[in-house]
Each structure stands twice: as structure tokens, then as C-alpha cells.
PDB file of N, CA and C in Angstrom:
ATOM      1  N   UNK A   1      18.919   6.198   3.447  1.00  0.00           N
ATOM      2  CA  UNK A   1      17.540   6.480   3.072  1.00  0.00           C
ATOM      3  C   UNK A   1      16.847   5.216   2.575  1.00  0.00           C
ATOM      4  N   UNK A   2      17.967   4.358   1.956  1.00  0.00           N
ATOM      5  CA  UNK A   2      17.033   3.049   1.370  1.00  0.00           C
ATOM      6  C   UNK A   2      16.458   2.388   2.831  1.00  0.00           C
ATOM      7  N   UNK A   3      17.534   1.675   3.046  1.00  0.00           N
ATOM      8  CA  UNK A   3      17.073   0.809   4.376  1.00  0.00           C
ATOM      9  C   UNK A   3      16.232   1.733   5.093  1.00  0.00           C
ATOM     10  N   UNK A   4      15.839   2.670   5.786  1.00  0.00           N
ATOM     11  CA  UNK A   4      14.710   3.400   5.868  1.00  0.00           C
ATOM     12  C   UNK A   4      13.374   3.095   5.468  1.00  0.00           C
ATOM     13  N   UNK A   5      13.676   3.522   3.992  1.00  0.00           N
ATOM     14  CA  UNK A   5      12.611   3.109   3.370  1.00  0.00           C
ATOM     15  C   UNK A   5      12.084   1.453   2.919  1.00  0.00           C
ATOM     16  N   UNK A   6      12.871   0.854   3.082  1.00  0.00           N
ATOM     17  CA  UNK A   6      12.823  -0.772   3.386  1.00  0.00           C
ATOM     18  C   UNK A   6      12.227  -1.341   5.011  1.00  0.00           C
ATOM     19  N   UNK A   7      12.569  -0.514   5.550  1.00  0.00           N
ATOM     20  CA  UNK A   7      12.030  -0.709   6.882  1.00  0.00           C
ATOM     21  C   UNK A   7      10.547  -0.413   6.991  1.00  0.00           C
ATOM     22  N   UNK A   8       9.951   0.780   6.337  1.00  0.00           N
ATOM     23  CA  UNK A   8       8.825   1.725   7.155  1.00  0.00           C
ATOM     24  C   UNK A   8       7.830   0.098   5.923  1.00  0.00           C
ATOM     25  N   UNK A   9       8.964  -0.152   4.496  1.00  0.00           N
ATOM     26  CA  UNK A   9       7.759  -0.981   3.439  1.00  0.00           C
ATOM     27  C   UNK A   9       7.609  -2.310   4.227  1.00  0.00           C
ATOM     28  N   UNK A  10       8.557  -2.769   4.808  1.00  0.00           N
ATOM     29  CA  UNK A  10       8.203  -4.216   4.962  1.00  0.00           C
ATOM     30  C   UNK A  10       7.507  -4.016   6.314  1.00  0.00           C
ATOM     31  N   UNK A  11       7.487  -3.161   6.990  1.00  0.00           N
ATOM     32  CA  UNK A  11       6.393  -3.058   8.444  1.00  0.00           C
ATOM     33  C   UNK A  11       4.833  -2.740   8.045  1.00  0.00           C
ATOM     34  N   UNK A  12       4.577  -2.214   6.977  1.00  0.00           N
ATOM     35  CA  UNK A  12       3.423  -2.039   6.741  1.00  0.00           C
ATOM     36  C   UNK A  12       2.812  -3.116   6.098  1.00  0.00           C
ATOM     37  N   UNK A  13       3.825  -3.500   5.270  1.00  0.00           N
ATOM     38  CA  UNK A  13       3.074  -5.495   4.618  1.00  0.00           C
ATOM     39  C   UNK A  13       3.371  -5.900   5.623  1.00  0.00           C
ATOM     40  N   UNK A  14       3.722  -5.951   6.645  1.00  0.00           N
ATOM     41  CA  UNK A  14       3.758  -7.084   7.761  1.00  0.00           C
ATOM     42  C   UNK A  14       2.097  -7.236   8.059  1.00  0.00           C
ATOM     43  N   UNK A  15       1.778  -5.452   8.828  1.00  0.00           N
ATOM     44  CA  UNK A  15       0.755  -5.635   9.247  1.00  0.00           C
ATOM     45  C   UNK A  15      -0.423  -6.048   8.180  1.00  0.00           C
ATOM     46  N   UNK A  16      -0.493  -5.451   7.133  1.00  0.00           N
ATOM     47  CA  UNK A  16      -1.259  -5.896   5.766  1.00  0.00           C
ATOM     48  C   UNK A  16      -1.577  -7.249   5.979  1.00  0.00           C
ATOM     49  N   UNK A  17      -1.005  -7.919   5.904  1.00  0.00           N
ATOM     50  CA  UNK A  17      -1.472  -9.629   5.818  1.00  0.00           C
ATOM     51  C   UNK A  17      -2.428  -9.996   7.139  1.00  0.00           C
ATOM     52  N   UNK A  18      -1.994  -9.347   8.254  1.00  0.00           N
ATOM     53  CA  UNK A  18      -3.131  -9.938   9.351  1.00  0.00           C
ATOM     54  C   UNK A  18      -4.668  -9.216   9.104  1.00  0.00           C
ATOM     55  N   UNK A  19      -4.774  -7.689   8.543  1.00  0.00           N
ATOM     56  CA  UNK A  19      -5.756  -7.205   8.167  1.00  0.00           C
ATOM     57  C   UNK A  19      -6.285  -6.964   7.441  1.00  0.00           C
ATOM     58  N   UNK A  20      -5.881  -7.631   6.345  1.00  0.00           N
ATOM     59  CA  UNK A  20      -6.742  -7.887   4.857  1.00  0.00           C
ATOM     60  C   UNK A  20      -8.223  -8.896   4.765  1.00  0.00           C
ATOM     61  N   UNK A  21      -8.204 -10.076   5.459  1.00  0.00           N
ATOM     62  CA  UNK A  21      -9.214 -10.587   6.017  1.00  0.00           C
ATOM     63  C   UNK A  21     -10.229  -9.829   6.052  1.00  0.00           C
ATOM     64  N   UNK A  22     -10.207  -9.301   7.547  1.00  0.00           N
ATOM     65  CA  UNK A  22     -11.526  -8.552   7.652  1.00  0.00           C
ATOM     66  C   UNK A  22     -11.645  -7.177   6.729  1.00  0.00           C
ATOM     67  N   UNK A  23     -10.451  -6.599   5.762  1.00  0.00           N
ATOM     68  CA  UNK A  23     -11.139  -5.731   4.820  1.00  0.00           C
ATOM     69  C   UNK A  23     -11.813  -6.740   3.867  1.00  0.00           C
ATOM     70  N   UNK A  24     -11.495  -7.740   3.194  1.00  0.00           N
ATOM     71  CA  UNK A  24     -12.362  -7.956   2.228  1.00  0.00           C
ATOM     72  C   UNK A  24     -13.209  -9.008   2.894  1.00  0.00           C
ATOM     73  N   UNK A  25     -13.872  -8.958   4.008  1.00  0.00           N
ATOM     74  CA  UNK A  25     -15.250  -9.369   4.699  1.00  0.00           C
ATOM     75  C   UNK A  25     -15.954  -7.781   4.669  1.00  0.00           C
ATOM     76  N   UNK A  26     -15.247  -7.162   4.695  1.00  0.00           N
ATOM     77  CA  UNK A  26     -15.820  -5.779   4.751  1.00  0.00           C
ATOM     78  C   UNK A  26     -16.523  -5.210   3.821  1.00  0.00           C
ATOM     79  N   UNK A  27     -15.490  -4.636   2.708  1.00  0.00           N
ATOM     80  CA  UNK A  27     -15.752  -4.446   1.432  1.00  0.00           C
ATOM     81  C   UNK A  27     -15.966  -5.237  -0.014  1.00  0.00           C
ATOM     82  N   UNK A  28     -15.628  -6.455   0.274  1.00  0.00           N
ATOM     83  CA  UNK A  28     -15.545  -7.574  -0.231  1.00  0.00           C
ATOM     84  C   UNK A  28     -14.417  -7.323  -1.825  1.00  0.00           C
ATOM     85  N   UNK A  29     -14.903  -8.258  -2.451  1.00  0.00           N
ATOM     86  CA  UNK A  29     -13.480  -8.454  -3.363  1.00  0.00           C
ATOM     87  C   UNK A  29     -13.368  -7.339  -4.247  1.00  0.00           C
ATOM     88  N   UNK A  30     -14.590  -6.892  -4.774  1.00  0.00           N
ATOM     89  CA  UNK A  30     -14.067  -5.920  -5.869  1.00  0.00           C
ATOM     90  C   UNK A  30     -14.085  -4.471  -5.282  1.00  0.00           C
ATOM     91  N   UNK A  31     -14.064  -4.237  -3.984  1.00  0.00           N
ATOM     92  CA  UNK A  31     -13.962  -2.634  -3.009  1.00  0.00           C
ATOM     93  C   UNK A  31     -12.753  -2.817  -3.019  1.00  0.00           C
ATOM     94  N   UNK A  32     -11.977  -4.112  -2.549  1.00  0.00           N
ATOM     95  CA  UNK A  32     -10.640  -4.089  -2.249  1.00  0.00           C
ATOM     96  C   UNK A  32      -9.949  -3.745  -3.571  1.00  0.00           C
ATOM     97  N   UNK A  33     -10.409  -4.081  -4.769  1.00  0.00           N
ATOM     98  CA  UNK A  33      -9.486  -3.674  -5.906  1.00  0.00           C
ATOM     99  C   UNK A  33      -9.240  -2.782  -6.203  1.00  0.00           C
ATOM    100  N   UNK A  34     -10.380  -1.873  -5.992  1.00  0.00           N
ATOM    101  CA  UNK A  34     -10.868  -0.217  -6.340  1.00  0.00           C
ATOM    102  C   UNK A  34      -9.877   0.326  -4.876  1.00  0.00           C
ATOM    103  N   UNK A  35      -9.625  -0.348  -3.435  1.00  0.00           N
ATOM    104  CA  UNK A  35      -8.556   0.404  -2.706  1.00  0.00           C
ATOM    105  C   UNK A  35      -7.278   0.311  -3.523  1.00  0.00           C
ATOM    106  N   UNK A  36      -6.743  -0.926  -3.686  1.00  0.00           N
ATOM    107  CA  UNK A  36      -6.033  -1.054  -3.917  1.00  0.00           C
ATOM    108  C   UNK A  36      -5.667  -0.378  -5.449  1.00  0.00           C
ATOM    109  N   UNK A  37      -6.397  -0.338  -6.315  1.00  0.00           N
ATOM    110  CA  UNK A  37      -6.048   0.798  -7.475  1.00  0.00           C
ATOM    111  C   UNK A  37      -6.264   2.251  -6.967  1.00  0.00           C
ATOM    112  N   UNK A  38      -6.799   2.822  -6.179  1.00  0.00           N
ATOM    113  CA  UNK A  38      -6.276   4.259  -5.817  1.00  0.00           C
ATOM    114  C   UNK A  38      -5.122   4.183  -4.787  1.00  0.00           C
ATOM    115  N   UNK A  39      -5.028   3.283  -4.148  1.00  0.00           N
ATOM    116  CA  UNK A  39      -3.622   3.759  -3.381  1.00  0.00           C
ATOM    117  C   UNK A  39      -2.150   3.436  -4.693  1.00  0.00           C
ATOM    118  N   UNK A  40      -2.863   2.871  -5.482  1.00  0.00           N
ATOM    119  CA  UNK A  40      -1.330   2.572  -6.855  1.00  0.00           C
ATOM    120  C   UNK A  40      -1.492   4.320  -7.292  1.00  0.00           C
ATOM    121  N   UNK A  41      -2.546   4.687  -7.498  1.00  0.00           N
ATOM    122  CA  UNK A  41      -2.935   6.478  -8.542  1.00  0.00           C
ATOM    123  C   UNK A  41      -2.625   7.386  -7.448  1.00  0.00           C
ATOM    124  N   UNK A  42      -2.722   7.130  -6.072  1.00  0.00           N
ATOM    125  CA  UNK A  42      -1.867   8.336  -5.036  1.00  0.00           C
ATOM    126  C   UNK A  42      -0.656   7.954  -5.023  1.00  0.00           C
ATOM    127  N   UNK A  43      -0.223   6.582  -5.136  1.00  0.00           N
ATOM    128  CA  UNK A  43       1.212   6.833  -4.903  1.00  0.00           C
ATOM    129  C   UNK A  43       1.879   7.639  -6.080  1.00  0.00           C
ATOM    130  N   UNK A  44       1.481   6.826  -7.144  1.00  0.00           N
ATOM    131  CA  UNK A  44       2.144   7.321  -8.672  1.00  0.00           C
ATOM    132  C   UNK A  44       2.367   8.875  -8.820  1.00  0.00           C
ATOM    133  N   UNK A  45       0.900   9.622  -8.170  1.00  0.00           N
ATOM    134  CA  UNK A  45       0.749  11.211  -8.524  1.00  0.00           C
ATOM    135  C   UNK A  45       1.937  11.561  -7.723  1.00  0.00           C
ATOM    136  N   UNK A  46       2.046  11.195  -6.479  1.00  0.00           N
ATOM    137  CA  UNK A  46       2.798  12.022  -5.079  1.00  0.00           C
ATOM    138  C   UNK A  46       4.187  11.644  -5.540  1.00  0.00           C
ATOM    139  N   UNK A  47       4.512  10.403  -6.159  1.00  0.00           N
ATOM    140  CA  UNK A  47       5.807  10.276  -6.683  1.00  0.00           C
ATOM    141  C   UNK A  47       6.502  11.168  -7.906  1.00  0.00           C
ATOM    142  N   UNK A  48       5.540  11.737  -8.544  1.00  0.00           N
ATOM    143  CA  UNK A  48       5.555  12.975  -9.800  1.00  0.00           C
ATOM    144  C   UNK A  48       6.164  13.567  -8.850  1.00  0.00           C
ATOM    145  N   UNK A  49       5.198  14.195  -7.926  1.00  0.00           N
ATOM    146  CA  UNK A  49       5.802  15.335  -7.450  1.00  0.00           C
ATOM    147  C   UNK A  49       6.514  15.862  -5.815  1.00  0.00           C
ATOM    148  N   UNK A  50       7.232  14.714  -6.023  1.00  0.00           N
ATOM    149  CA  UNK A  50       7.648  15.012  -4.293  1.00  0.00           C
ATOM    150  C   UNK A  50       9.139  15.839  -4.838  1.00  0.00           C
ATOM    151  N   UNK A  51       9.495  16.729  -4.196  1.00  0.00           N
ATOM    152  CA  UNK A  51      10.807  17.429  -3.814  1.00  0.00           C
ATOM    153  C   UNK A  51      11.713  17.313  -3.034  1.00  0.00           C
ATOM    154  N   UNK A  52      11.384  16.993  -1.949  1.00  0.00           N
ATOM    155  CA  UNK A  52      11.958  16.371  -0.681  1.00  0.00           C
ATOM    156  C   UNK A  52      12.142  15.002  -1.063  1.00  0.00           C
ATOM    157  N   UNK A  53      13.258  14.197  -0.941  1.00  0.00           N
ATOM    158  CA  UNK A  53      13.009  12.509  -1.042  1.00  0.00           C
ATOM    159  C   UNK A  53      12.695  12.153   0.588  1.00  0.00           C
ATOM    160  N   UNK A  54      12.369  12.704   1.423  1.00  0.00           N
ATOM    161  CA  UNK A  54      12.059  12.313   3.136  1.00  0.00           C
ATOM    162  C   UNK A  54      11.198  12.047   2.694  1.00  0.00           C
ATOM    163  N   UNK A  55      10.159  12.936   1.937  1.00  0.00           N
ATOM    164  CA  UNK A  55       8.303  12.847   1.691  1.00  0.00           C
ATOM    165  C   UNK A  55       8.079  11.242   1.487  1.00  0.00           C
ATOM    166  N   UNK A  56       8.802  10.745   0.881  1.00  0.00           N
ATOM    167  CA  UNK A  56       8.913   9.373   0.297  1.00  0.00           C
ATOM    168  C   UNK A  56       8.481   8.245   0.920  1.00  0.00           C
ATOM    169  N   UNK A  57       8.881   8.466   2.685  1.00  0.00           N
ATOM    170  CA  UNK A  57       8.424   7.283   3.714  1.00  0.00           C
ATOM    171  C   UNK A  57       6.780   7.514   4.251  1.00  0.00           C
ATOM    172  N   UNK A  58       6.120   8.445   3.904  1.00  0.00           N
ATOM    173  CA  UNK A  58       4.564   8.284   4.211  1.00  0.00           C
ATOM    174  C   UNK A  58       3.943   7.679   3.162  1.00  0.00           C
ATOM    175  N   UNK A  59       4.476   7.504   1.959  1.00  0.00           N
ATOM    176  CA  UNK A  59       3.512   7.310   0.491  1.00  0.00           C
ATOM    177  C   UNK A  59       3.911   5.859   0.504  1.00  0.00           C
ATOM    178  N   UNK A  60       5.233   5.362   0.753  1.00  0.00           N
ATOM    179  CA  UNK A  60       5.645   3.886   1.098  1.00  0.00           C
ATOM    180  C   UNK A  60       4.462   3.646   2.046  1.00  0.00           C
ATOM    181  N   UNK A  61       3.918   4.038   3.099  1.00  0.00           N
ATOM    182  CA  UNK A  61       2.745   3.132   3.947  1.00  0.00           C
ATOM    183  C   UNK A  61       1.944   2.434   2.918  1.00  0.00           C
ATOM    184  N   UNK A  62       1.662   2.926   1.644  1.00  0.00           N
ATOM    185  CA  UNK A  62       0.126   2.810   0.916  1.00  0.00           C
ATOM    186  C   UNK A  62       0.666   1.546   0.553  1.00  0.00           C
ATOM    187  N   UNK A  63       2.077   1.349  -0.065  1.00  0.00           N
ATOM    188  CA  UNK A  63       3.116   0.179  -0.500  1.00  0.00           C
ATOM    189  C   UNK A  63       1.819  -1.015   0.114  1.00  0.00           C
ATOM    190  N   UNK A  64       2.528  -0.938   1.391  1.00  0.00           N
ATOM    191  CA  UNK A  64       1.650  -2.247   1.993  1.00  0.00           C
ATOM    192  C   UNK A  64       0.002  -2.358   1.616  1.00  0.00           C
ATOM    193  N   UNK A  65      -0.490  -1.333   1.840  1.00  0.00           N
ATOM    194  CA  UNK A  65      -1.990  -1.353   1.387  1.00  0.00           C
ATOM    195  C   UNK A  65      -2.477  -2.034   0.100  1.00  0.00           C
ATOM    196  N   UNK A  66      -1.829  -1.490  -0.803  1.00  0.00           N
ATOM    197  CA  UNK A  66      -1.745  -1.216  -2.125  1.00  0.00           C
ATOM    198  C   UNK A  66      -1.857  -2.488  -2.840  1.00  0.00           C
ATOM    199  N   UNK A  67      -0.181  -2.649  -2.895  1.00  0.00           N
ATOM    200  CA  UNK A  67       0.282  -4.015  -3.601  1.00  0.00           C
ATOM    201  C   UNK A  67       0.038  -5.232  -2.796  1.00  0.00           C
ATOM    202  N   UNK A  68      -0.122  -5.363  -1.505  1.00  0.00           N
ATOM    203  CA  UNK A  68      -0.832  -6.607  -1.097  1.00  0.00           C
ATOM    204  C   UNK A  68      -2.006  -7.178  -1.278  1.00  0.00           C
ATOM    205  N   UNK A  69      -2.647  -6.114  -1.148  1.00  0.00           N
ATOM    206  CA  UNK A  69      -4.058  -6.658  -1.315  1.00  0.00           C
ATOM    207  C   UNK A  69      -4.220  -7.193  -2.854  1.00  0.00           C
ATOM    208  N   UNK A  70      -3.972  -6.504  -3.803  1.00  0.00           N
ATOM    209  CA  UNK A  70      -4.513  -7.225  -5.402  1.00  0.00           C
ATOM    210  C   UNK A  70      -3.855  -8.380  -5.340  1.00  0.00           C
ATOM    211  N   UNK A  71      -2.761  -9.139  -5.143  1.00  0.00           N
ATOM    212  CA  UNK A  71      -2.248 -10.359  -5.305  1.00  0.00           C
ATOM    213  C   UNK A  71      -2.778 -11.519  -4.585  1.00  0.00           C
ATOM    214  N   UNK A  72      -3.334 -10.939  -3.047  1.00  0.00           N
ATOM    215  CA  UNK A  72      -4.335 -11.890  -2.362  1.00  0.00           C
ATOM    216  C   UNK A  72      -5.323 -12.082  -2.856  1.00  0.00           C
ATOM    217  N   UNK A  73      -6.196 -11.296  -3.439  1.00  0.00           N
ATOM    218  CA  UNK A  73      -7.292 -11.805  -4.269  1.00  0.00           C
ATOM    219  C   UNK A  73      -7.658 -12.805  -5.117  1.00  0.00           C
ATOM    220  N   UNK A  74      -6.119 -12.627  -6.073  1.00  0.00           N
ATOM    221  CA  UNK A  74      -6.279 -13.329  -6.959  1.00  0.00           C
ATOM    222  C   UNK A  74      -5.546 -15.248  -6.779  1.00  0.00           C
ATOM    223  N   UNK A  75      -5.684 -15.473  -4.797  1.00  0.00           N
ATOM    224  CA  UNK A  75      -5.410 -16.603  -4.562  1.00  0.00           C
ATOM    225  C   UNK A  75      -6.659 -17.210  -3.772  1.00  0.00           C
TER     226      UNK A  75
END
């Protein structure tokens, strides 16, 4: 289940880095923070309450969304 879930996280920061660009041409810097702090408050909630640990590899997508983007910003 780990490596699984190591797999589905590091494919989604893969793609993250080529398409962060044009989100913050998009939304610019402080939209991206406000994504990136609700995909941290959906993951956190859905992690309360998942039952299933399978549920686990769709909420990992946000992973990439999430935590990439605030650290690019702040370079």
C-alpha cells in the first residue's frame, strides 16, 4: 500500500512542477495560496475520516497540488 501510495504522490508532483507556471499566471500568487491552503483543509478533513485505507490514493493527488505550490512561491 505504501509504494502505491508513493507512486500515485510522486506522479502528481511530477506533473505539478510543469503546471504551476501557468496557474500562477492565472491566478497569480496569492489565488495559488488560498489553492493550496484548501487542498491542505480537504486533505486533513478526508484523512479524519476515511475507513477504507484504499480511499487514501485519490486525496494523495491534492499531495502534489497542495504542497508544491506554497514552497514555489516562496522562491
Amino acid at each position: 500500500m505504501m509504494g502505491v501510495d508513493m507512486v500515485v504522490v510522486c506522479v502528481f508532483e511530477f506533473f505539478a512542477y510543469f503546471i504551476v507556471d501557468y496557474f500562477i499566471r492565472l491566478v497569480g500568487h496569492s489565488g495559488i495560496m488560498y489553492i493550496g491552503l484548501l487542498g491542505y483543509s480537504i486533505r486533513f478533513v478526508v484523512y479524519a475520516s476515511i475507513r477504507n485505507p484504499w480511499t487514501v490514493l485519490p486525496v494523495e493527488t491534492l499531495q502534489g497540488l497542495s504542497l508544491l505550490r506554497i514552497p514555489l512561491l516562496m522562491t
